[in-house]
Each structure stands twice: as C-alpha cells, then as structure tokens.
Protein backbone atom coordinates (compact mmCIF):
# COMPACT_ATOMS: atom_id res chain seq x y z
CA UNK A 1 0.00 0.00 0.00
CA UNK A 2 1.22 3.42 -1.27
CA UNK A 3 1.24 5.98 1.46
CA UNK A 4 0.49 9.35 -0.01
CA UNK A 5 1.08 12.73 2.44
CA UNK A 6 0.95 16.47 1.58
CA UNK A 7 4.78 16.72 1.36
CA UNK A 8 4.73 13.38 -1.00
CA UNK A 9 2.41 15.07 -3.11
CA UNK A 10 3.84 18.76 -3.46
CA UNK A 11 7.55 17.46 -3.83
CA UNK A 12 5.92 15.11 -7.00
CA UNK A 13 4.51 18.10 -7.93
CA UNK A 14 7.36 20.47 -7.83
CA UNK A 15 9.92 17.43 -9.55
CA UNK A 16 7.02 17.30 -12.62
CA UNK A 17 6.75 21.14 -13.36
CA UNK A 18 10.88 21.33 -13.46
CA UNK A 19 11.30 17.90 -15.45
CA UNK A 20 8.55 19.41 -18.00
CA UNK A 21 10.45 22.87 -18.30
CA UNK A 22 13.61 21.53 -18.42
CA UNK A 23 13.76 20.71 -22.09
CA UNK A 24 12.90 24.35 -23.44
CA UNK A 25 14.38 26.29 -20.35
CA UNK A 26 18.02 28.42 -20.55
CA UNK A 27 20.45 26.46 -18.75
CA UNK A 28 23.39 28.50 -19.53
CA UNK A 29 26.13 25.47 -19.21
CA UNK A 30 27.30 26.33 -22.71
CA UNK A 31 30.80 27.71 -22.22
CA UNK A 32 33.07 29.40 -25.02
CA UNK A 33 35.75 29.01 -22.21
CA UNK A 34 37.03 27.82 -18.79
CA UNK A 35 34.80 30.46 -16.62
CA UNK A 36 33.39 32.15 -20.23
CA UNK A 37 29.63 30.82 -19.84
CA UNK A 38 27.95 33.80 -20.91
CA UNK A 39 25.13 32.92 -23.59
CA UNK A 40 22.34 35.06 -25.25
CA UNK A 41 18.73 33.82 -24.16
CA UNK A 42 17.37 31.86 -27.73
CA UNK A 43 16.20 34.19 -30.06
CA UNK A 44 18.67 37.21 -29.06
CA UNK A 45 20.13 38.61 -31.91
CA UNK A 46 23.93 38.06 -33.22
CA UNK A 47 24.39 42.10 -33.58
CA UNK A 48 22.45 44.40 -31.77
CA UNK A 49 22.92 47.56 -33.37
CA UNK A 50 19.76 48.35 -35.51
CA UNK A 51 17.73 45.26 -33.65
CA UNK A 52 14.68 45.62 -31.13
CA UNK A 53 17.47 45.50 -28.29
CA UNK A 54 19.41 48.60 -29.23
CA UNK A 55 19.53 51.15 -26.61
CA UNK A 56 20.06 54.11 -29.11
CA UNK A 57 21.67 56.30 -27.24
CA UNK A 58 21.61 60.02 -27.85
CA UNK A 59 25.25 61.52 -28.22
CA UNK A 60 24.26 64.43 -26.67
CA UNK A 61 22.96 62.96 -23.61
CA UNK A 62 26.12 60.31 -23.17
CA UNK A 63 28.46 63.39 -23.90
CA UNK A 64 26.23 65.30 -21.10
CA UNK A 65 26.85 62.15 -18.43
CA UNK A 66 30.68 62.53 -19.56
CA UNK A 67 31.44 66.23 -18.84
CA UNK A 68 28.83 65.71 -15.90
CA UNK A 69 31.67 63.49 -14.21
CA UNK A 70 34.59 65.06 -15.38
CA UNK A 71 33.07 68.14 -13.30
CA UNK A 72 33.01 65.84 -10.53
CA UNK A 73 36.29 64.49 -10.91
CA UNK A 74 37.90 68.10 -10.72
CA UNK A 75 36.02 68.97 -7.73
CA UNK A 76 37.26 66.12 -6.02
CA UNK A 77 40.86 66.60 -7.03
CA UNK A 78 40.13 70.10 -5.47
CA UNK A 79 38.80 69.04 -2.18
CA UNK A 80 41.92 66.50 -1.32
CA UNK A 81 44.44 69.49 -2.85
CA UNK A 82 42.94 71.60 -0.31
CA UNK A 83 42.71 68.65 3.16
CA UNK A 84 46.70 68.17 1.85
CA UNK A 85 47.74 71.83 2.31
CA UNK A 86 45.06 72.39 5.50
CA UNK A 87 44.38 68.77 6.90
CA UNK A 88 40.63 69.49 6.94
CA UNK A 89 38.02 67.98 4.51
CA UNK A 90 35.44 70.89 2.79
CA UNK A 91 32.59 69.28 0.66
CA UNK A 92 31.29 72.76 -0.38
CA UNK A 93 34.34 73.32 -3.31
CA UNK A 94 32.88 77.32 -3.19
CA UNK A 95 34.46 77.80 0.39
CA UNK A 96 38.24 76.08 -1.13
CA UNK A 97 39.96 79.43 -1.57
C-alpha cells in the first residue's frame, strides 16, 4: 500500500513542473571558455545595433553624463588638494579658496 502525504504530493509536484520545463528552459552550461559561460537567451540577436534590443543612445545625452563626471572628478581633485595643504576635509568646493 502506497502511502500518499501532503509533502509526498507537493515534492511530485514540484519534480514534474521542473522535469517538463527543463527541455525548453536556458540552462546556460554552454561555455566558449574555462569560466566564459555567458550565452544570449534563444532568439537574441547576433548584432544588436539596428535590432529591437538597441539602446540608441543620444550623443548628446552620453556626452552630457561625460562632462557631468569630469566636473566631478575636478572637484574632487580640489577638495583632497585643499585637506593636503590644510588637513581638513570641505565638501562645499565654493568655500576652497
């Protein structure tokens, strides 16, 4: 006689709905290379440029985003020039005389 419980039953469950996915599902063991096991989901395009997956980014924007932390950069270069010559940290870069 087969004993059936509520754990039984759900763990059945749970090993049918993975065996039955596992055919069509991504597994991504496919490796070009020891550690290299990257792979595009099926149906991802070879080159993305001009497909449903490019971003198109807008030059002006990315440029914007480029001098945005090159601004940063130099103010940070200022605050640690000025804590070298006074040995105290200011965040505000309009107090650094």
């Amino acid at each position: 006689m087969i004993k059936l419980t509520m754990a039984g039953i759900a763990a059945g469950a749970l090993l049918a709905a993975v065996s039955s996915t596992a055919a069509v599902a991504y597994d991504g063991t496919k490796c070009k290379a020891s550690g290299v096991c990257w792979e595009a989901k099926p149906g991802y395009p070879e080159k993305v440029a001009g497909s449903k997956y490019d971003p198109k980014h807008d030059p002006k924007e990315l440029q914007k985003q480029g001098d945005s932390m090159k601004a940063a950069e130099e103010r940070n270069k200022m605050r640690a020039d000025n804590f070298k010559k006074t040995g105290k940290w200011v965040y505000d870069v309009k107090k650094i005389q």
